[in-house]
C-alpha atoms as a PDB file:
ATOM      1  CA  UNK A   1      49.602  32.134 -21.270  1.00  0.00           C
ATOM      2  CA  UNK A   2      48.341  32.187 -24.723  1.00  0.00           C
ATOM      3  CA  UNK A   3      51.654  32.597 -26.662  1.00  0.00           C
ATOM      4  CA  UNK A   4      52.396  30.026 -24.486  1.00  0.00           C
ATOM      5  CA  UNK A   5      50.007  27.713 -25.579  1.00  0.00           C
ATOM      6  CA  UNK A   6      50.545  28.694 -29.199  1.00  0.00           C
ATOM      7  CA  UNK A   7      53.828  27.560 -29.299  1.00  0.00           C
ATOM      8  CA  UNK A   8      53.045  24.270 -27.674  1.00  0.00           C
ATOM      9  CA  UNK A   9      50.966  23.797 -30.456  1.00  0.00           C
ATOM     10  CA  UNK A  10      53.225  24.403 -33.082  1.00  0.00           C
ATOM     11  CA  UNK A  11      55.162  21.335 -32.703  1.00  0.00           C
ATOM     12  CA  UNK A  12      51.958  19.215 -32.813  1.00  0.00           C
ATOM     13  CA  UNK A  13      50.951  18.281 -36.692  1.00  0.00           C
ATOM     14  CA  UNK A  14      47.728  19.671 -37.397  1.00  0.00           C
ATOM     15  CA  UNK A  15      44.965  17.295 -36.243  1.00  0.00           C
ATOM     16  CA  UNK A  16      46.615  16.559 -33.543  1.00  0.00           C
ATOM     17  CA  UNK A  17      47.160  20.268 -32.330  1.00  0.00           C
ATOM     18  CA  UNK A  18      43.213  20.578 -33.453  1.00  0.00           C
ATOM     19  CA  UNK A  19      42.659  17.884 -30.631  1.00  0.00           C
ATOM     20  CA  UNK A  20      45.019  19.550 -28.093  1.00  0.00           C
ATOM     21  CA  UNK A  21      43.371  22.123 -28.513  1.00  0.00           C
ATOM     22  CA  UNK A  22      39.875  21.331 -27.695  1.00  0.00           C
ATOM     23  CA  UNK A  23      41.127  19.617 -24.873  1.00  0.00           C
ATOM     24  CA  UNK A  24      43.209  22.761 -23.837  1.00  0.00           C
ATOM     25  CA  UNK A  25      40.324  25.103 -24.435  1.00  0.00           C
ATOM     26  CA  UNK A  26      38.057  22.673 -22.454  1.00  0.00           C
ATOM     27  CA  UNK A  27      40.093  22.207 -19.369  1.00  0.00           C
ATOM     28  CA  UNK A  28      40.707  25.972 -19.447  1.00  0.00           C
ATOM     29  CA  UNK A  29      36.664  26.194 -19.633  1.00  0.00           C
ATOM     30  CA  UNK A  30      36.259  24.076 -17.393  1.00  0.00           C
ATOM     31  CA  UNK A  31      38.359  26.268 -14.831  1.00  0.00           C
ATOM     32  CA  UNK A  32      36.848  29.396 -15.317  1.00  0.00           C
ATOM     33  CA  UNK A  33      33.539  28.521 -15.025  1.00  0.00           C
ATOM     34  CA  UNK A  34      34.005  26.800 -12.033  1.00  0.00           C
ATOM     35  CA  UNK A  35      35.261  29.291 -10.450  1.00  0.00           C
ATOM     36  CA  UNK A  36      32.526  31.523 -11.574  1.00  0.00           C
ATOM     37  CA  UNK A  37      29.913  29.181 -10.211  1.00  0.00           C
ATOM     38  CA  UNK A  38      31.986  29.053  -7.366  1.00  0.00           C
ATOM     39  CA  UNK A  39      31.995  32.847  -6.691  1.00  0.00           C
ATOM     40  CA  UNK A  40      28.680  33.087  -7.586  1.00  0.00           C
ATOM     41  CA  UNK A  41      27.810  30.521  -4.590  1.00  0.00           C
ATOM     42  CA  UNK A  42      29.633  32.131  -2.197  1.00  0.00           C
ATOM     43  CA  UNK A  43      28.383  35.544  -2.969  1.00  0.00           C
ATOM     44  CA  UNK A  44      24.887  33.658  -2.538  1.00  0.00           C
ATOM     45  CA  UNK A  45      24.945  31.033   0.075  1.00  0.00           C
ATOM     46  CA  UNK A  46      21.430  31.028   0.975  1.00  0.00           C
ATOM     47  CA  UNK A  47      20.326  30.498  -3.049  1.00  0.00           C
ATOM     48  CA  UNK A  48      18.404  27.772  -4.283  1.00  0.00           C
ATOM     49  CA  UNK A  49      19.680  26.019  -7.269  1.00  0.00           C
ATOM     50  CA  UNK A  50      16.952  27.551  -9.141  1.00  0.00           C
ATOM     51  CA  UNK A  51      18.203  31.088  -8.061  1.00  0.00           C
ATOM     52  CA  UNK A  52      21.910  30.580  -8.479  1.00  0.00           C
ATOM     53  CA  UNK A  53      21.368  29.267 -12.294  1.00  0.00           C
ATOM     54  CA  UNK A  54      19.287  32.494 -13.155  1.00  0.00           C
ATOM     55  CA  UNK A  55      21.716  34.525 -11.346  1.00  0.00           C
ATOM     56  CA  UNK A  56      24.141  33.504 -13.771  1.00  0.00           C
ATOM     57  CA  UNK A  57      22.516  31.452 -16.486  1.00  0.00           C
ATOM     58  CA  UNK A  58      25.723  31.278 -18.853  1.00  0.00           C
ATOM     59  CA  UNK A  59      27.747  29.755 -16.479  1.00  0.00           C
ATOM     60  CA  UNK A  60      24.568  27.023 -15.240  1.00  0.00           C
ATOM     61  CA  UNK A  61      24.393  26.010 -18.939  1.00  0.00           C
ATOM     62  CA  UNK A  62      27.671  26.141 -19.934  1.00  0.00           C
ATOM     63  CA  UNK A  63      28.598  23.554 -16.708  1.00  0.00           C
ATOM     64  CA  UNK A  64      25.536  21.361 -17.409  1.00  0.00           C
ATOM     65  CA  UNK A  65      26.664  20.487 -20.552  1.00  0.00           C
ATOM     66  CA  UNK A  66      30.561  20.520 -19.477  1.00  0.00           C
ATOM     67  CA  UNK A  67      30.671  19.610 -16.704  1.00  0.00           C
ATOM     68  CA  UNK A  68      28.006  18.248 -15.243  1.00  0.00           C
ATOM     69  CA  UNK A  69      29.601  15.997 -12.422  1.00  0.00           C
ATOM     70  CA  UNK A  70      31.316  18.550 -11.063  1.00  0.00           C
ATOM     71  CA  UNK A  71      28.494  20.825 -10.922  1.00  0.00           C
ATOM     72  CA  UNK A  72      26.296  18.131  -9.129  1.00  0.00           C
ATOM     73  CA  UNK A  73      28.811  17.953  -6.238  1.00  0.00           C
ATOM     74  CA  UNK A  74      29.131  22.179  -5.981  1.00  0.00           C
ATOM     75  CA  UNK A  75      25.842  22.509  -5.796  1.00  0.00           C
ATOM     76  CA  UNK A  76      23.494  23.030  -2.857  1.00  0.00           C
ATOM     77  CA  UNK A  77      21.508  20.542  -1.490  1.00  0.00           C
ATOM     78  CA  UNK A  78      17.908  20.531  -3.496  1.00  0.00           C
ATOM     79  CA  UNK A  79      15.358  21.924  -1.089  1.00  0.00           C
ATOM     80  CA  UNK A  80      12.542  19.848  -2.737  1.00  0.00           C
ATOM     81  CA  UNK A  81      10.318  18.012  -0.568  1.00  0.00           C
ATOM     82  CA  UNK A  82       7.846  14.917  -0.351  1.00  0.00           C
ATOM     83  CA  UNK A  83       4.412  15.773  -0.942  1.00  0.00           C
ATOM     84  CA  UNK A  84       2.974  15.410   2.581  1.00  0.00           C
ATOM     85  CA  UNK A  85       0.164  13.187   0.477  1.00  0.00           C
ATOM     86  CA  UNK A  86       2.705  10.477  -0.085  1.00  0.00           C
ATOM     87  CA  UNK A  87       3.020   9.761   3.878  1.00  0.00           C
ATOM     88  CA  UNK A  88      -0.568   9.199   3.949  1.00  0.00           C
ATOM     89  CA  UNK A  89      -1.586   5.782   2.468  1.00  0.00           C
ATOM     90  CA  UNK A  90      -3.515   4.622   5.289  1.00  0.00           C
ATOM     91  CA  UNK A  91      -5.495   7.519   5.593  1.00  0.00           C
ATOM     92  CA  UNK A  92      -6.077   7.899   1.802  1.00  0.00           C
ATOM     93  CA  UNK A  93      -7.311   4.372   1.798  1.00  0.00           C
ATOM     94  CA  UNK A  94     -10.147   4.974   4.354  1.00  0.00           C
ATOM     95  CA  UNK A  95     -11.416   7.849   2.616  1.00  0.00           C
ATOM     96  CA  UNK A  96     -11.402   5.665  -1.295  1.00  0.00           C
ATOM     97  CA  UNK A  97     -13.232   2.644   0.956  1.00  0.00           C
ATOM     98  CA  UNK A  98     -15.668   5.248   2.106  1.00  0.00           C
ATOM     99  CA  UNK A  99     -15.786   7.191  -1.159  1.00  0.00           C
ATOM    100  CA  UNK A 100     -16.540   3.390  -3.086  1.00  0.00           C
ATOM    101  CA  UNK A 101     -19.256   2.464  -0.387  1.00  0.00           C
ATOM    102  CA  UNK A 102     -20.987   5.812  -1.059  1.00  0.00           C
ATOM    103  CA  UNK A 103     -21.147   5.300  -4.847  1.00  0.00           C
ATOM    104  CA  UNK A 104     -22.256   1.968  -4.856  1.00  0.00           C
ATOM    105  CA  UNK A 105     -24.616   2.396  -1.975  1.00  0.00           C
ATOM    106  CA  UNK A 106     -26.421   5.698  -4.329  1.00  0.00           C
ATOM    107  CA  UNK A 107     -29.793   5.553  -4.788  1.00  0.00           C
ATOM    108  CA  UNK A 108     -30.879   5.353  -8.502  1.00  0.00           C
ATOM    109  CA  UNK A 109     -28.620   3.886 -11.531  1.00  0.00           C
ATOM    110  CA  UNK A 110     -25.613   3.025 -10.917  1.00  0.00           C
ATOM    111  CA  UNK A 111     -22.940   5.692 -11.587  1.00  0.00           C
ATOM    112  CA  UNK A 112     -19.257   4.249 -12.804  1.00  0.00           C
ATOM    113  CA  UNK A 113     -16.522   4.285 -10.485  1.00  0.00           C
ATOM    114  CA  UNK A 114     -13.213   5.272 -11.622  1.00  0.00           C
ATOM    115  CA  UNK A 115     -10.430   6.791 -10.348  1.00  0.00           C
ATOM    116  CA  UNK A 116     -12.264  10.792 -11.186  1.00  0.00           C
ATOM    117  CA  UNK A 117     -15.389   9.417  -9.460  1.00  0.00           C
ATOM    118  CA  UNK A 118     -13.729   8.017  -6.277  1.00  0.00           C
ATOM    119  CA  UNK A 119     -11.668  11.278  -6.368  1.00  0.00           C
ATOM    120  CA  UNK A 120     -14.327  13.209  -6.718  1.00  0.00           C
ATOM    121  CA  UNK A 121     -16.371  11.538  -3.985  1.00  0.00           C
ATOM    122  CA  UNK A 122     -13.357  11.605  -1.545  1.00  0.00           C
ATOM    123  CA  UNK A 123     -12.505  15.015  -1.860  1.00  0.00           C
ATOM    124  CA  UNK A 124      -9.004  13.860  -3.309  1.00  0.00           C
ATOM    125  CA  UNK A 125      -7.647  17.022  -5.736  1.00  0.00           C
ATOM    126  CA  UNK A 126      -5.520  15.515  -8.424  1.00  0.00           C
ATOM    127  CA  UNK A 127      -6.777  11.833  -8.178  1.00  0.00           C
ATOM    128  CA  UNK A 128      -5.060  10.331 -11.531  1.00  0.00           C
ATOM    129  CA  UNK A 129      -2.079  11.492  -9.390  1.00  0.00           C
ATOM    130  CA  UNK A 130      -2.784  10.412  -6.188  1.00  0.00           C
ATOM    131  CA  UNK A 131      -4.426   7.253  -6.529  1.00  0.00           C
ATOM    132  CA  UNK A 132      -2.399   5.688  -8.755  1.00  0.00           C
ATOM    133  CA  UNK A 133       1.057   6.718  -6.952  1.00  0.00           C
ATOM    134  CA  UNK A 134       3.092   3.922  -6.651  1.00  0.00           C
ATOM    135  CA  UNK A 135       4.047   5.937  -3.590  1.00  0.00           C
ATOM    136  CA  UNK A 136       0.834   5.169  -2.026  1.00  0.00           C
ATOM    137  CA  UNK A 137       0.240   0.823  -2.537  1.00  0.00           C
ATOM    138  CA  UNK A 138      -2.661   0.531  -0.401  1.00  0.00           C
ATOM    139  CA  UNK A 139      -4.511   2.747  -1.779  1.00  0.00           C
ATOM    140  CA  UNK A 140      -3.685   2.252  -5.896  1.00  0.00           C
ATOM    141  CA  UNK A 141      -4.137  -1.606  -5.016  1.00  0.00           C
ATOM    142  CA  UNK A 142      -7.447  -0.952  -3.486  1.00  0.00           C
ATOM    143  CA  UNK A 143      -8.557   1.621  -6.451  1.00  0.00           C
ATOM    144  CA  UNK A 144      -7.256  -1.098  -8.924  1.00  0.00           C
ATOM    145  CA  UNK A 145      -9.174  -3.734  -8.048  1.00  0.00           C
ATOM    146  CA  UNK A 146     -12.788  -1.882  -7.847  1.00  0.00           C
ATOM    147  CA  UNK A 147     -12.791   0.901 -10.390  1.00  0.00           C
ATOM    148  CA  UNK A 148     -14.927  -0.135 -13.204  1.00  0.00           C
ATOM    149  CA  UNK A 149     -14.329  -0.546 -17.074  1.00  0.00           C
ATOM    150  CA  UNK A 150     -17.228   0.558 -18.901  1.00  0.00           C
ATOM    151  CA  UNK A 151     -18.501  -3.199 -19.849  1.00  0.00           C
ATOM    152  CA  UNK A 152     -18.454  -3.938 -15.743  1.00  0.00           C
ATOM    153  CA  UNK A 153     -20.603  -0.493 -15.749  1.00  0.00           C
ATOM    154  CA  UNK A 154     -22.709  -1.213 -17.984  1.00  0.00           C
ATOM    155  CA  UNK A 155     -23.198  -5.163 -16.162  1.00  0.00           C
ATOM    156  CA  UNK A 156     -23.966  -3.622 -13.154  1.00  0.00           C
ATOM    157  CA  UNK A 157     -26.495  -1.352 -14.529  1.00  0.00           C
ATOM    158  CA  UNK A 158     -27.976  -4.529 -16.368  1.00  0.00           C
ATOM    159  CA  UNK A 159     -28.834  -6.335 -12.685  1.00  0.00           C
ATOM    160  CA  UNK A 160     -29.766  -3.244 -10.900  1.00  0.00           C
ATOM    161  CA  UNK A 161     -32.740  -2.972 -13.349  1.00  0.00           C
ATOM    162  CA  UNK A 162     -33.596  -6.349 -13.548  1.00  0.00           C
ATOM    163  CA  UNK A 163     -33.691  -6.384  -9.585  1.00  0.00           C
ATOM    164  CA  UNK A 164     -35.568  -3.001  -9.467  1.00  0.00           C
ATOM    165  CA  UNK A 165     -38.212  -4.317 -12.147  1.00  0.00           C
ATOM    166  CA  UNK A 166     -38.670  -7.443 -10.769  1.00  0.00           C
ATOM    167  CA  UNK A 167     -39.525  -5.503  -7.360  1.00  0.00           C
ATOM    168  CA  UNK A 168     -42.157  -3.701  -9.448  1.00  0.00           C
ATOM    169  CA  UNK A 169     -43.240  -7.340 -10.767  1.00  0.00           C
ATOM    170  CA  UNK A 170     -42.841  -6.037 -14.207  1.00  0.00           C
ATOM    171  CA  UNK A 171     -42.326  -8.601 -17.375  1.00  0.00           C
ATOM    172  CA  UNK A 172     -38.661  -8.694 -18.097  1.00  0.00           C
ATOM    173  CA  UNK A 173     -37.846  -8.202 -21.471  1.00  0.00           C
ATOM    174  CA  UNK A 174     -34.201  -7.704 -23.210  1.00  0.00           C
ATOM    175  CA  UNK A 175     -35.457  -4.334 -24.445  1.00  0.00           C
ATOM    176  CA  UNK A 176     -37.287  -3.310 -21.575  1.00  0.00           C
ATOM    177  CA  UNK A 177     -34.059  -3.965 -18.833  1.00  0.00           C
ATOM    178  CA  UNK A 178     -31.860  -2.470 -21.817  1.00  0.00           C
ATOM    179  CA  UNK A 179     -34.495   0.687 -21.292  1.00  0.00           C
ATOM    180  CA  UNK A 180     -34.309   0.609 -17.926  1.00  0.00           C
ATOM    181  CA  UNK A 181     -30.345   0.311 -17.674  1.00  0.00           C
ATOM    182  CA  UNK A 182     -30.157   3.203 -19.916  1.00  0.00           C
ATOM    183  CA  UNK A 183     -28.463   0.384 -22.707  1.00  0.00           C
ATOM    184  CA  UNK A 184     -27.997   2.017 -26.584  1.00  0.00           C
ATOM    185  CA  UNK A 185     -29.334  -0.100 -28.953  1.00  0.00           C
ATOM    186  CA  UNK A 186     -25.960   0.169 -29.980  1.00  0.00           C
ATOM    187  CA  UNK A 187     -24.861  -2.161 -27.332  1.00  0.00           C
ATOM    188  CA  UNK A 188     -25.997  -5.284 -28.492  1.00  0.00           C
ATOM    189  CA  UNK A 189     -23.701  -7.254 -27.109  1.00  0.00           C
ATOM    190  CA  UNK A 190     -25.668  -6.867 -23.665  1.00  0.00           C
ATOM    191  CA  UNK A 191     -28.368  -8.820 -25.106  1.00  0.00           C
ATOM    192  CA  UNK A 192     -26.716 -12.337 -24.366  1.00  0.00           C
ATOM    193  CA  UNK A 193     -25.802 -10.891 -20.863  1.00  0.00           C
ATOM    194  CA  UNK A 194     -29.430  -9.342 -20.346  1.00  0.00           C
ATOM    195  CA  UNK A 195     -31.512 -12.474 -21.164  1.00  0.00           C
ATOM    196  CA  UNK A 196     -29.056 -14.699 -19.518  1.00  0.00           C
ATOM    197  CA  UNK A 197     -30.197 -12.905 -16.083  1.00  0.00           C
ATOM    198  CA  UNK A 198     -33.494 -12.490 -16.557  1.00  0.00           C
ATOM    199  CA  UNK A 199     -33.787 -16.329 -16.640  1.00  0.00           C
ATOM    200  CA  UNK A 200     -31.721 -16.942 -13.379  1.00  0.00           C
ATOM    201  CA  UNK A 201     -33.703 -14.273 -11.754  1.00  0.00           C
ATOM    202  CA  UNK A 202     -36.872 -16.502 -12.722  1.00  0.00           C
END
């Protein structure tokens, strides 16, 4: 076979012959490895793709980058499944509507909700996974529209102290509802926010 191709070569200038050639020693590659991966399967039907590519790791890498097509259709079937999780929008919602109620119903000031604290509160492992699947639109919608940036935090904090200090019928003060919230001084750009309350709440 290979004297055979030599000579078919010699009556091909030389860049052409180079580009025979590759094409040649491709479709020949091509071939055996096929029938390599082909052996290999048969030798393993019950393998996983995983199994069958570090049974024989040459031949995986050499038809990825080949051959790649082909190797797609002689492959089996991938054995990777759903996350159960991802059939479970409904129930996942009724546990972050639960989870929400129970942080913002808390005793004390405020704690932020976002997406660790619902988990958290839910019981939900892996929550920046979870509840923000795309796979799950109940439940990212829901978490979307009532997790908290840390201004809407730090509001929130704001009118739960002017609300429990005016329930004490203590004087309101920007400084003293900024102590109360648990406001840096920092944060000055509460103060517009802070006064602007205390007055409706008069």
């Amino acid at each position: 076979m290979k004297n055979l191709i030599n000579r078919y070569f010699m009556s091909f200038s030389a860049s052409s012959t180079a580009r025979v050639r590759t094409y040649v020693e491709q479709a020949l590659g091509d071939l055996r490895y096929r029938q390599r991966w082909l052996a290999l399967t048969a030798k393993n039907p019950v393998a996983t793709r995983t199994e069958l590519s570090l049974l024989d790791s040459t031949c995986h890498k050499w038809l990825i980058k080949n051959d790649a097509d082909w190797l797609e259709f002689n492959r089996p079937p991938s054995k990777k499944v759903a996350p159960t999780w991802i059939d479970s929008d409904d129930e996942y919602l009724q546990r972050i509507v639960n989870a929400i109620n129970q942080i913002r119903n808390t005793p004390g000031r405020p704690k932020q909700i976002t997406v660790f604290s619902i988990g958290k509160r839910a019981g939900i492992t892996k929550p920046y996974t979870r509840l923000t699947s795309d796979k799950l639109p109940k439940t990212k919608a829901f978490v979307a529209a009532n997790t908290e940036t840390f201004e809407q935090w730090q509001e929130r904090k704001i009118l739960w102290a002017i609300q429990q200090m005016r329930e004490r019928s203590e004087i309101l003060t920007v400084n003293k509802v900024r102590q109360a919230a648990c406001i840096t001084y920092k944060e000055r750009k509460f103060d517009n926010f802070i006064l602007e309350h205390i007055k409706n709440s008069e």
